[in-house]
N, C-alpha and C. Protein backbone atom coordinates (compact mmCIF):
# COMPACT_ATOMS: atom_id res chain seq x y z
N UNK A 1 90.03 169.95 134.81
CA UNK A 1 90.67 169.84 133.53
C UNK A 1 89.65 169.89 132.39
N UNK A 2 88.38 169.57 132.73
CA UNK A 2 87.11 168.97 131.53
C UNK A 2 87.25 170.57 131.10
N UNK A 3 86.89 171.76 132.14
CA UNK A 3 86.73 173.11 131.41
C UNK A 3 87.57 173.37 130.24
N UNK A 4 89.10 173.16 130.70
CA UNK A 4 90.19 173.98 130.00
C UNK A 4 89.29 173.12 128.94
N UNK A 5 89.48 172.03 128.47
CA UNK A 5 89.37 171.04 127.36
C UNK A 5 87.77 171.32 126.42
N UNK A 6 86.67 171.66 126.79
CA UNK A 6 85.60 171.78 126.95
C UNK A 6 85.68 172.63 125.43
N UNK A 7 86.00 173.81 125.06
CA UNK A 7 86.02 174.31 124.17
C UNK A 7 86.46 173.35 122.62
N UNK A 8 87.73 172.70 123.34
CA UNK A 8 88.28 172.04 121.33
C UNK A 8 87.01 170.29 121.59
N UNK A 9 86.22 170.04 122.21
CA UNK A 9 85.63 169.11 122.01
C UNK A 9 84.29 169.29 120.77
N UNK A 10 84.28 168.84 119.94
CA UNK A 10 83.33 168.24 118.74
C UNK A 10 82.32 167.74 119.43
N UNK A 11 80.88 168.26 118.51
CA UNK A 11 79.95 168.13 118.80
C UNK A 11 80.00 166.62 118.39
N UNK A 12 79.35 165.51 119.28
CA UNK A 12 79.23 164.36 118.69
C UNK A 12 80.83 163.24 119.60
N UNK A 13 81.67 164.51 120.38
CA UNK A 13 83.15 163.91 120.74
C UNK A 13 82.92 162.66 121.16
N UNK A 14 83.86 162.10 121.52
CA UNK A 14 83.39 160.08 122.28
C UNK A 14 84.73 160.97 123.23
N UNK A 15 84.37 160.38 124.67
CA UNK A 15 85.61 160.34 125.80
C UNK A 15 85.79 159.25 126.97
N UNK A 16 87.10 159.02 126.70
CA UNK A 16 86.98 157.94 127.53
C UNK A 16 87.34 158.21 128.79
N UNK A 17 87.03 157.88 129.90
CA UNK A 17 87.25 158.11 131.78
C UNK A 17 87.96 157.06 132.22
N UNK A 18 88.90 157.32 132.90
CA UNK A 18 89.68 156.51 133.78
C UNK A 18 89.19 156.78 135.14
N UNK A 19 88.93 156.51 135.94
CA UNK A 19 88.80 155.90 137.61
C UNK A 19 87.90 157.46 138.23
N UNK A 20 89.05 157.96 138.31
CA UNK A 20 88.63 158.81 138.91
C UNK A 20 87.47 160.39 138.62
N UNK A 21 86.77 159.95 138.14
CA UNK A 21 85.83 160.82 137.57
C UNK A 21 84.90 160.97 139.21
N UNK A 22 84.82 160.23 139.77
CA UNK A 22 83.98 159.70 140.58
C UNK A 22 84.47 160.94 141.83
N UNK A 23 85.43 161.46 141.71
CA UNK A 23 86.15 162.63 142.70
C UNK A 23 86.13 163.83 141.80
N UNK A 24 85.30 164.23 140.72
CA UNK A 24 85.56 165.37 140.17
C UNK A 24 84.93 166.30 140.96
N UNK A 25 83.42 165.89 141.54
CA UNK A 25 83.09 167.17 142.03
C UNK A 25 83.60 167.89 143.35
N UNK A 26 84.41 167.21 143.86
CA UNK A 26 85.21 166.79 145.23
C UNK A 26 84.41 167.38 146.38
N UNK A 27 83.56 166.72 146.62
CA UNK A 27 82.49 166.99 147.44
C UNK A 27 82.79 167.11 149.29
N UNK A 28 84.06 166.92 149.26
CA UNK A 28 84.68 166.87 150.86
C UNK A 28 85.68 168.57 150.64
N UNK A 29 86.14 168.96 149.51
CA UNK A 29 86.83 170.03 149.54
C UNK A 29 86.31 171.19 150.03
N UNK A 30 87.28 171.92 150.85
CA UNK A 30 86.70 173.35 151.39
C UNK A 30 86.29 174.37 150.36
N UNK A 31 85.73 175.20 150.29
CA UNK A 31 85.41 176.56 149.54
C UNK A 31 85.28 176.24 148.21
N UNK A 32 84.97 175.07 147.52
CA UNK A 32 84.93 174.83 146.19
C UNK A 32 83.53 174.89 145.78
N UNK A 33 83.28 175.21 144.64
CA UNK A 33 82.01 175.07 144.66
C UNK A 33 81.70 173.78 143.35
N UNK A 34 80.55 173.17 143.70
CA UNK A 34 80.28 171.66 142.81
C UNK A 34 80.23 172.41 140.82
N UNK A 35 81.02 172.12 140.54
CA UNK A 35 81.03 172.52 139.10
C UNK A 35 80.29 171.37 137.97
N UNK A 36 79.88 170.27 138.71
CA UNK A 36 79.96 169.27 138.05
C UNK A 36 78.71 168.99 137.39
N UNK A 37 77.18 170.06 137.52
CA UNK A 37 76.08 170.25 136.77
C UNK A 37 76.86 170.98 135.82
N UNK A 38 77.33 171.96 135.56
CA UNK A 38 77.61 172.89 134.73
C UNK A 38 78.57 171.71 133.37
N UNK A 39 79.57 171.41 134.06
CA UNK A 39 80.14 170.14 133.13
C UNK A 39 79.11 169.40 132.15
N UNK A 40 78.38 168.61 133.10
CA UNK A 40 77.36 167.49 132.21
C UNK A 40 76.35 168.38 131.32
N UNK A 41 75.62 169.65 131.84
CA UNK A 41 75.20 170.30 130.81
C UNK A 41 75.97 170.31 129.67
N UNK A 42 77.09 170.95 129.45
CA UNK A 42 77.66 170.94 128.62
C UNK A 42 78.34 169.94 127.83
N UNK A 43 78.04 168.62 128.56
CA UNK A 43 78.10 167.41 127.68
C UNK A 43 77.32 167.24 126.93
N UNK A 44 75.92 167.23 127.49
CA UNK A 44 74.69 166.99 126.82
C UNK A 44 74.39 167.72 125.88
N UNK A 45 74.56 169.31 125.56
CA UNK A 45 74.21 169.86 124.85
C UNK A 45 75.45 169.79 123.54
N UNK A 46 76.21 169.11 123.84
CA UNK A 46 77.22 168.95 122.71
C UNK A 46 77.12 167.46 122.00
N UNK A 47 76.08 166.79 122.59
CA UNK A 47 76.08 165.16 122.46
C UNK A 47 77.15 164.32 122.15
N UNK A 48 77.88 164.50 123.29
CA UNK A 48 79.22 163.84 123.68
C UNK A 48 79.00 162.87 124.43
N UNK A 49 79.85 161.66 124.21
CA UNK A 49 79.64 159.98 124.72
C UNK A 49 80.79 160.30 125.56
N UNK A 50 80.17 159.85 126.77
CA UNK A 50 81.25 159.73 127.36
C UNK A 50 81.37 157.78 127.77
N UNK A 51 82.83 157.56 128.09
CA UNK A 51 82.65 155.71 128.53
C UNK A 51 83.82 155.65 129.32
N UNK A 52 83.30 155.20 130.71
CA UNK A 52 84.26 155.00 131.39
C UNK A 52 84.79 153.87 131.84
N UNK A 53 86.09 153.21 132.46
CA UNK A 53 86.51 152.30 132.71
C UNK A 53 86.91 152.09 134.18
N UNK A 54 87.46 151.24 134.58
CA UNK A 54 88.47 151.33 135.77
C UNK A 54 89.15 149.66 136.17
N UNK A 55 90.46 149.78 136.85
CA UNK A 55 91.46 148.98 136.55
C UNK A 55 90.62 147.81 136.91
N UNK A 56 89.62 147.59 138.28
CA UNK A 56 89.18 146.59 138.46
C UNK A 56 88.60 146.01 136.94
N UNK A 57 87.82 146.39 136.14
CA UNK A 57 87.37 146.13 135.10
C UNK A 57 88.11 144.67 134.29
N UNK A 58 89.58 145.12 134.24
CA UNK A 58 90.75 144.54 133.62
C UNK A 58 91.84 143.86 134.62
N UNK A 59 91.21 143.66 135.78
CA UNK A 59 92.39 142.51 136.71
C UNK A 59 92.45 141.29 135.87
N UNK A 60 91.45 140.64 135.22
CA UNK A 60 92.00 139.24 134.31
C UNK A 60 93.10 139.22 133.37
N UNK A 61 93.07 140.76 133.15
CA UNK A 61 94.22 140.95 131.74
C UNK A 61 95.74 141.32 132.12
N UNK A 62 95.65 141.47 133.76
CA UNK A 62 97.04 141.52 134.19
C UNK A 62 97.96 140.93 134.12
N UNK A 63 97.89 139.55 133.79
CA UNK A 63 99.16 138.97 133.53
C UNK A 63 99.64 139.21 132.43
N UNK A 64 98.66 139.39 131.41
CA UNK A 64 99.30 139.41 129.84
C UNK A 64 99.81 140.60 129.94
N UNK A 65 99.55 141.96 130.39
CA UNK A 65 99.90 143.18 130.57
C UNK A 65 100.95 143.62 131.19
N UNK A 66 101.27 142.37 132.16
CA UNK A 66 102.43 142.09 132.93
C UNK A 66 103.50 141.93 131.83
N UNK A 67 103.31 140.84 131.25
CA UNK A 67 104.36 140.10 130.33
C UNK A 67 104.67 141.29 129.35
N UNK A 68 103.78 141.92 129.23
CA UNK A 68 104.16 142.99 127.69
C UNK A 68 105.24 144.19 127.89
N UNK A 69 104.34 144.63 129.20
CA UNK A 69 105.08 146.16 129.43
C UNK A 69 105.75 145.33 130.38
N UNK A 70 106.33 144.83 131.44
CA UNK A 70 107.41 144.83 132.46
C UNK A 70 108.63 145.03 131.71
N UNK A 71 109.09 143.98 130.44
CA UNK A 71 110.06 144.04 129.74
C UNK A 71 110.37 145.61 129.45
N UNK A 72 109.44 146.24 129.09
CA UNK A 72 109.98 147.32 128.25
C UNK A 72 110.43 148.28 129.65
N UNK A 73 109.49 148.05 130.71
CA UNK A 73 109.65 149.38 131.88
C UNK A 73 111.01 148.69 132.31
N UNK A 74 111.85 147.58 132.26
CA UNK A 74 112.57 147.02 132.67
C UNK A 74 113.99 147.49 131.62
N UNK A 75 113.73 147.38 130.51
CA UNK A 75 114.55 148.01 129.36
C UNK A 75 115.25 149.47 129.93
N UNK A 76 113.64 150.45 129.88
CA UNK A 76 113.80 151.75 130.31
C UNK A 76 114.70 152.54 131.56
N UNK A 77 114.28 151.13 132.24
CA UNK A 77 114.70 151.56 133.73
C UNK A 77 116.50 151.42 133.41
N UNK A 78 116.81 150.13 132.90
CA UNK A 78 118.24 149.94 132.65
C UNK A 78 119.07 150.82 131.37
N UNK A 79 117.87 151.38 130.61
CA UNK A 79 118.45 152.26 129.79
C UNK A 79 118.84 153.97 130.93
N UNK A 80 117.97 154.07 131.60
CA UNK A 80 118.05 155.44 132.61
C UNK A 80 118.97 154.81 133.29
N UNK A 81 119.57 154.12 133.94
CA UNK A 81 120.04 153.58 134.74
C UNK A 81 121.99 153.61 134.58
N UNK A 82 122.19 153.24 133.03
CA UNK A 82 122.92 153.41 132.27
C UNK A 82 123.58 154.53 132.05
N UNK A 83 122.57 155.56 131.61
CA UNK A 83 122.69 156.83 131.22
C UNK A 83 123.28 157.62 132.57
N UNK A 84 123.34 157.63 133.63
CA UNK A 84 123.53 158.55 134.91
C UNK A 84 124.45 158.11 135.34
């Protein structure tokens, strides 16, 4: 996905990573070839921040995250639910 995207990124871009960055170069896949020097070059030469995260990071904040969104996915679900 970084390629398609690679062009509208600003010199200077900030990006943030979710989890799985860590499988981009997919190093177990057949016939692929590792794209993933070619990528970071082209980070670097654009001096783009990249910052990544992942859920372990934020297990303390699950309950409050719980309380916020369940209601609404709970709303949603009974609003779809409704609707059919």
């Amino acid at each position: 996905m970084f390629e398609a995207l690679m062009p509208y990124f600003n010199h200077h871009a900030q990006i943030v990573i979710c989890g799985t960055i860590a499988q981009y170069d997919f190093p177990h896949a057949p016939n692929r070839s590792n794209r993933l020097p070619k990528l970071l070059k082209s980070f670097l030469y654009r001096f783009i921040e990249i910052r990544s995260f992942a859920l372990p990071d934020h297990l303390g904040s699950y309950p409050e995250i719980l309380a916020e969104v369940g209601p609404l996915v709970s709303q949603d679900l009974t609003a779809a639910t409704a609707a059919s």
